[in-house]
Protein backbone atom coordinates (compact mmCIF):
# COMPACT_ATOMS: atom_id res chain seq x y z
CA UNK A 1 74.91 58.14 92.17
CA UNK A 2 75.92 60.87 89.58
CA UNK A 3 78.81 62.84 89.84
CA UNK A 4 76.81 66.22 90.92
CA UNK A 5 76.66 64.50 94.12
CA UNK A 6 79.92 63.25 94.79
CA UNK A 7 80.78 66.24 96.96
CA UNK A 8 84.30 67.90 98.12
CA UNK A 9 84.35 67.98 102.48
CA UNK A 10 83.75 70.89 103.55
CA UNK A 11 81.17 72.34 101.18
CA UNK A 12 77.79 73.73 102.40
CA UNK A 13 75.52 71.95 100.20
CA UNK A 14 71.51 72.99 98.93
CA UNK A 15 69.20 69.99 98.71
CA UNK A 16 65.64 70.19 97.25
CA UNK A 17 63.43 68.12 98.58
CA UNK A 18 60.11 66.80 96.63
CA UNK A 19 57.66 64.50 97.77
CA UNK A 20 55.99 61.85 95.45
CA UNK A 21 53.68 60.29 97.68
CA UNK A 22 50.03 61.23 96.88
CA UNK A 23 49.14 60.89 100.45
CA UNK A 24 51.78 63.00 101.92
CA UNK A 25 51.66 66.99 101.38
CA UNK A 26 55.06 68.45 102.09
CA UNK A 27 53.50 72.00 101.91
CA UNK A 28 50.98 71.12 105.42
CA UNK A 29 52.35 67.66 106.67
CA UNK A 30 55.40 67.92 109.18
CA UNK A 31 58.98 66.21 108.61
CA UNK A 32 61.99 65.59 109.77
CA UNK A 33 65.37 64.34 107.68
CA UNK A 34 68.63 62.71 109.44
CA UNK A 35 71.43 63.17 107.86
CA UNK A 36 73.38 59.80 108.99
CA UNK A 37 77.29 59.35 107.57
CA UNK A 38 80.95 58.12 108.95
CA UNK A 39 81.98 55.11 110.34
CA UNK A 40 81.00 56.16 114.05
CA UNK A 41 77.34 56.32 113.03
CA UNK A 42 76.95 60.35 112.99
CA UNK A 43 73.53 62.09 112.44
CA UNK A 44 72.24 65.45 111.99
CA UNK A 45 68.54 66.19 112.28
CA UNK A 46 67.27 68.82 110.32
CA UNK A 47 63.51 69.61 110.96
CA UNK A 48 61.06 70.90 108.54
CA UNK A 49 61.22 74.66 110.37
CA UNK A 50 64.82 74.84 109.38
CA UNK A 51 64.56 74.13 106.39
CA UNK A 52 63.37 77.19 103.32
CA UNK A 53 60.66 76.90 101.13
CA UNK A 54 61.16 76.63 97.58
CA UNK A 55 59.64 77.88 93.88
CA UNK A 56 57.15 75.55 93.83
CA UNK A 57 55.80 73.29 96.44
CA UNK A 58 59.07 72.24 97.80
CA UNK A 59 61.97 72.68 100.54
CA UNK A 60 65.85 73.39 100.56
CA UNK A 61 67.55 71.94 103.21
CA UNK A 62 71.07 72.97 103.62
CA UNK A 63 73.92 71.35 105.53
CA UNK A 64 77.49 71.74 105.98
CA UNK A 65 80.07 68.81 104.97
CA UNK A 66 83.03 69.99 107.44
CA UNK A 67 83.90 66.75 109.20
CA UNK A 68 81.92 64.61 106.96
CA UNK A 69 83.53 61.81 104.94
CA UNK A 70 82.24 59.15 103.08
CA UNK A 71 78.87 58.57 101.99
CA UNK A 72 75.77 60.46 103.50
CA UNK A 73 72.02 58.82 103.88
CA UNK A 74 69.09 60.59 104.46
CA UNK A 75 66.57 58.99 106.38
CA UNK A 76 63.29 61.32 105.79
CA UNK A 77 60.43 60.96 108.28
CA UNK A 78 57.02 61.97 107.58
CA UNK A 79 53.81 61.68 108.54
CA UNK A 80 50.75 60.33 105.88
CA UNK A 81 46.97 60.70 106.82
CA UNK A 82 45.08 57.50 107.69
CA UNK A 83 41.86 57.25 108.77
CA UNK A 84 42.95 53.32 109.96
CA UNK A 85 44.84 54.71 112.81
CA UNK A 86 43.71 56.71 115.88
CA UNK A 87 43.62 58.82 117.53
CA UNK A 88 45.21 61.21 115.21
CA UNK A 89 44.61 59.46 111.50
CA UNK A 90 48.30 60.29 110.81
CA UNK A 91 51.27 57.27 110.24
CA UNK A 92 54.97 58.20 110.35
CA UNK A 93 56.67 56.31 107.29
CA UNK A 94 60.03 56.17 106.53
CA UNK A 95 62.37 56.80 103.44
CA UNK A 96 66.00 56.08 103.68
CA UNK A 97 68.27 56.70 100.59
CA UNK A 98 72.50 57.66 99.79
CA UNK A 99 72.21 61.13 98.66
CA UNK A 100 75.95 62.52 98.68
CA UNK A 101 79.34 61.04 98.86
CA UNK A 102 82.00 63.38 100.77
CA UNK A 103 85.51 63.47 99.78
CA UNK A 104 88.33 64.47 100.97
CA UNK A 105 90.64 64.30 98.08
CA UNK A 106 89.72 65.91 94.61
CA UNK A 107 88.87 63.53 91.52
CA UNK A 108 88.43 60.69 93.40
CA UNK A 109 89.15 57.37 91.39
CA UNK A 110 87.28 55.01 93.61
CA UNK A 111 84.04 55.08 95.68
CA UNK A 112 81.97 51.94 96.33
CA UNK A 113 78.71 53.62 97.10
CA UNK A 114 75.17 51.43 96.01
CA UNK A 115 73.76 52.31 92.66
CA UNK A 116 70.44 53.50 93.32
CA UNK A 117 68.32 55.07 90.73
CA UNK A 118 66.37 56.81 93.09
CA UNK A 119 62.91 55.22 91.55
CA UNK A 120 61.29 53.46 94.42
CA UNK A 121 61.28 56.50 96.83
CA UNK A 122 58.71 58.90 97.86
CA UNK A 123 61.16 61.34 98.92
CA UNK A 124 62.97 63.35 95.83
CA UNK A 125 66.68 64.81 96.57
CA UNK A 126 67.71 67.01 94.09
CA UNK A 127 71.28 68.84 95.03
CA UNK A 128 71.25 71.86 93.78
CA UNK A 129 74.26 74.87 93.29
CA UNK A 130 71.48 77.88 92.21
CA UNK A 131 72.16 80.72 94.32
CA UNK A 132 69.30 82.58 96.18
CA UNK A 133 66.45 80.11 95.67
CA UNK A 134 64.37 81.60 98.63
CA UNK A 135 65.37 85.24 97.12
CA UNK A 136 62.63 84.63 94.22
CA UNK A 137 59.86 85.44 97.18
CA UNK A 138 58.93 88.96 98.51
CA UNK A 139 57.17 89.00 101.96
CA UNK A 140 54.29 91.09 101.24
CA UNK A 141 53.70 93.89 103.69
CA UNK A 142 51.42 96.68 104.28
CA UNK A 143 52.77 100.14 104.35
CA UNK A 144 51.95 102.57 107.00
CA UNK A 145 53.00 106.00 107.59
CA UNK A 146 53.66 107.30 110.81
CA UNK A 147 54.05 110.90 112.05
CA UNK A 148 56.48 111.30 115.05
CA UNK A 149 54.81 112.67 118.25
CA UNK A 150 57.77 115.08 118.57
CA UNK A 151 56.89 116.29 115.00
CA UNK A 152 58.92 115.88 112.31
CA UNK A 153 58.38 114.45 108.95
CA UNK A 154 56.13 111.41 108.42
CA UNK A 155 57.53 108.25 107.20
CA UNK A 156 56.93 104.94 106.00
CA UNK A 157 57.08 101.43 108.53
CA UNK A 158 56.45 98.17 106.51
CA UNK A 159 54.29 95.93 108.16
CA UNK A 160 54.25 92.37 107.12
CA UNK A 161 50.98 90.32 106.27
CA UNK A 162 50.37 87.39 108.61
CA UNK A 163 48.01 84.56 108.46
CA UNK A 164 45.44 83.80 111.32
CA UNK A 165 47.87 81.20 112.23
CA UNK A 166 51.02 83.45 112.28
CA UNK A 167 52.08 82.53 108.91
CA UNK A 168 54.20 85.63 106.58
CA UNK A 169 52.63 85.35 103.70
CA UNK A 170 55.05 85.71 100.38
CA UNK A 171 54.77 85.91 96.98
CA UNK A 172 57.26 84.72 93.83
CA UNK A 173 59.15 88.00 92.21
CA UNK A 174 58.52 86.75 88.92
CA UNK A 175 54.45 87.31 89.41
CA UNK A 176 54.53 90.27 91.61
CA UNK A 177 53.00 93.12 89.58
CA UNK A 178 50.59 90.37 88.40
CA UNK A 179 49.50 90.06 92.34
CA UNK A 180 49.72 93.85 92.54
CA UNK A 181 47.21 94.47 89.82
CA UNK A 182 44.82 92.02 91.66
CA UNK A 183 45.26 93.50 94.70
CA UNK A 184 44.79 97.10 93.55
CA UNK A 185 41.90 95.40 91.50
CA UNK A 186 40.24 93.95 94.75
CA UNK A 187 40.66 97.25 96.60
CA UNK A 188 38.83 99.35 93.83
CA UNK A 189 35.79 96.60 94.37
CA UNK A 190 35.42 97.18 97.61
């Protein structure tokens, strides 16, 4: 374990989470992650709808360390498609690694936590301290202007764009006028 994740109690700590595993798609495939630490056997469930969506095909889960001590597993459950099993072709697998060690003390001298490289899983925890990661997405919407009934001056409402299965859809800051030009360029077509 490296020292970015030796972690002082009490912090809220940013996880990304990548998956490996060419028959698992984080993007469409649900999961769940326990967060299991202390010597009384705690857990915390985080689900997959609590959790943001990243830059690029991945998730941040967040948790708080208040009350945690010691050294913190995550046991990630997902589910892989296989046509071998019915009724619904899916299998829940399991990946169980140490990602954090909570302290209580600063500079600790001494932790006896196992050595893992991390190679092995099909689950990727990356902690990470960059600020705003689900920031770099605009919800697109469509902008409408309304005129009040009891007159008045017309103004804008913002409207967001939503899937046929009630999904927002966004789009990354860094292309946005890219998307913009595309869109005003498929608008002109039709």
């Amino acid at each position: 374990m490296d020292e970015k994740n030796i972690i002082q109690q009490g912090e809220l700590v940013k996880y990304i989470i990548t998956s490996h595993n060419p028959n698992f798609n984080i993007e469409e495939d649900d999961f769940t992650v326990e967060l299991l630490y202390g010597m009384m056997g705690r857990k915390i469930v985080i689900k997959k709808s609590e959790m943001q969506y990243g830059t690029d095909g991945e998730y941040i889960m967040q948790f708080s360390t208040k009350g945690m001590v010691g050294k913190v597993t995550a046991r990630t459950t997902y589910m892989v498609h296989d046509t071998d099993v019915n009724p619904d072709q899916e299998r829940a697998e399991v990946d169980e690694q140490i990602i954090a060690f909570v302290v209580t003390v600063p500079c600790p001298n001494f932790l006896c936590c196992p050595a893992c490289s991390g190679d092995g899983h099909d689950i990727r925890f990356e902690r990470t301290e960059e600020p705003d990661i689900a920031a770099k997405y605009l919800r697109l919407c469509v902008t409408e202007m309304v005129t009040p009934e009891s007159g008045g001056e017309p103004y804008a409402i913002y409207r967001p764009l939503i899937t046929r299965d009630d999904q927002y859809i966004y789009v990354r800051r860094d292309v946005a006028d890219q998307a913009e030009d595309a869109i005003n360029q498929l608008i002109g077509n039709n």
